[in-house]
Protein backbone atom coordinates (compact mmCIF):
# COMPACT_ATOMS: atom_id res chain seq x y z
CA UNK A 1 -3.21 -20.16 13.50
CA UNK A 2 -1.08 -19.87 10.28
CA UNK A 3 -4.73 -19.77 8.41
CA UNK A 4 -6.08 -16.51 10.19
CA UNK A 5 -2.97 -14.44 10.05
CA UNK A 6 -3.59 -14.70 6.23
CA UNK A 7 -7.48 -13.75 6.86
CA UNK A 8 -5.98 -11.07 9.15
CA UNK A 9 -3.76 -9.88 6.07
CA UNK A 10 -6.44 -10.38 3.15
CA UNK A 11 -8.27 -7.94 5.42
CA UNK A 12 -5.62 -5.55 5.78
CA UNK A 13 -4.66 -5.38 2.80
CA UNK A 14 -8.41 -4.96 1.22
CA UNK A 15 -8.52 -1.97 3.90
CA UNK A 16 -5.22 -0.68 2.58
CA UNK A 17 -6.92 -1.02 -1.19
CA UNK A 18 -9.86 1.19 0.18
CA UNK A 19 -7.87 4.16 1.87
CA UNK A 20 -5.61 3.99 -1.08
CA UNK A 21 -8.92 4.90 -3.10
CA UNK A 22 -9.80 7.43 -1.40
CA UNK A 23 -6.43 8.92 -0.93
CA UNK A 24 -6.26 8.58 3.06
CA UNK A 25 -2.26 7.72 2.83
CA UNK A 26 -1.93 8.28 6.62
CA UNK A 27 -4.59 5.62 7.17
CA UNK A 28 -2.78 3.04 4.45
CA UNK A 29 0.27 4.15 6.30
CA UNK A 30 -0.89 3.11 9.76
CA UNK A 31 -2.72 0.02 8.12
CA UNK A 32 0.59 -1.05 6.28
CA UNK A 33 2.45 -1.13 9.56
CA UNK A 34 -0.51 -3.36 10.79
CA UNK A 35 0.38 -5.53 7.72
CA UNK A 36 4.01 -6.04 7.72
CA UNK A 37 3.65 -6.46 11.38
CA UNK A 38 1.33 -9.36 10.20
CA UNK A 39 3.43 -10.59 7.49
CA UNK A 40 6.85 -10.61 10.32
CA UNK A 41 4.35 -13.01 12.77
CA UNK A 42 3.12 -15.23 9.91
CA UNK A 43 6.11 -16.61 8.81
CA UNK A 44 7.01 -18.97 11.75
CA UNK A 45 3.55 -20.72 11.34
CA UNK A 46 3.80 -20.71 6.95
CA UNK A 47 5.84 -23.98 7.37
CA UNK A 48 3.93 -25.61 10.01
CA UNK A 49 0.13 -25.67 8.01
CA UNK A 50 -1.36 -28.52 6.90
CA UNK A 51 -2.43 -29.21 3.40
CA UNK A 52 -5.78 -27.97 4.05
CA UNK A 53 -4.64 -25.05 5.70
CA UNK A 54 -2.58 -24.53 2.61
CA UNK A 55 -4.65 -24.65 0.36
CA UNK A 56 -7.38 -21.92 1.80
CA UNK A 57 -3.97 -19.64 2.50
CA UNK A 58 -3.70 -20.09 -1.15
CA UNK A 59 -6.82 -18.40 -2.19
CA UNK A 60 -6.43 -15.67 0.57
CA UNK A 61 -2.55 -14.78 -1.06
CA UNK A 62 -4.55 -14.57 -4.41
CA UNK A 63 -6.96 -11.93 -2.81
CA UNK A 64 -4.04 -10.46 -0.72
CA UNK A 65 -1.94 -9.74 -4.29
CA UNK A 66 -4.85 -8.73 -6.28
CA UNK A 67 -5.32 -5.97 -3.60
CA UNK A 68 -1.71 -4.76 -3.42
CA UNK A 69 -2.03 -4.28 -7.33
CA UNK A 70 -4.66 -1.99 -7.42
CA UNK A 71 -2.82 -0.64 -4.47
CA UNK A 72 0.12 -0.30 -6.07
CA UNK A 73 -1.78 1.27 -9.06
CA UNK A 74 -3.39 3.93 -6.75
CA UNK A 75 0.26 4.74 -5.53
CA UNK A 76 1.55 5.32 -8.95
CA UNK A 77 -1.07 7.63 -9.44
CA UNK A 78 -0.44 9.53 -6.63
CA UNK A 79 2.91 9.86 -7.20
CA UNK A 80 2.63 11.67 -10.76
CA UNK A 81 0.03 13.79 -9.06
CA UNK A 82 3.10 14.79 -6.78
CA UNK A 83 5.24 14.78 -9.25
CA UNK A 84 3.40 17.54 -11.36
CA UNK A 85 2.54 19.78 -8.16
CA UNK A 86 6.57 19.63 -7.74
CA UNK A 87 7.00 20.47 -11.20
CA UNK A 88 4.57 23.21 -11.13
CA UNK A 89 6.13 24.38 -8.20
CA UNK A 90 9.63 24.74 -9.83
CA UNK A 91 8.39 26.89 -12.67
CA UNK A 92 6.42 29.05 -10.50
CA UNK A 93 9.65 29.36 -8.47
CA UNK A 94 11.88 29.91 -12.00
CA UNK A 95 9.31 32.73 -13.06
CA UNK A 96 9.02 34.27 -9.96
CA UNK A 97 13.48 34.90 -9.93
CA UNK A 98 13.04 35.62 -13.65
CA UNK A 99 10.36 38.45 -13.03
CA UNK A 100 10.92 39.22 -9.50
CA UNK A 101 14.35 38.31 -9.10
CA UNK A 102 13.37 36.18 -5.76
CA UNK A 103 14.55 33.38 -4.61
């Protein structure tokens, strides 16, 4: 059991890598429910596995952190992207009271 909750998070997690990609953050937001949903139901069985288990659990945590750094890289980049529409947003908003005197 213990050995295809981590297939059924390497998967998730490779799916989260994709939507991240492509910038679908509702999907990786649906998907990383799925996952920590996953992650909650795996940990009873993580202490029960069997060496041999273990040791194919081992390579799928490898694939399962590879993923959530590019993840995690795609998120960073996304966040300076929102970070500089914000910013743009207050000078537009500083001009427009300077000039206009709105608010």
């Amino acid at each position: 059991m213990g050995t295809s909750l981590y297939e059924l998070l390497a998967s998730l997690s490779a799916q989260m890598r994709q939507v991240a990609e492509r910038g679908d953050w509702d999907q990786f937001l649906s998907l990383e429910q799925q996952f920590n949903s996953g992650v909650t139901r795996i940990k009873p069985y993580d202490k029960q596995i069997d060496e041999i288990e273990r040791q194919c659990s081992i390579e799928l945590i490898r694939q399962i952190l590879a993923n959530n750094v590019a993840t995690s890289h795609q998120m960073h980049n996304r966040i300076a992207q929102l970070e500089g529409i914000m910013q743009s947003n207050v000078q537009e908003q500083k001009l427009n009271r300077a000039y206009y005197g709105t608010k």
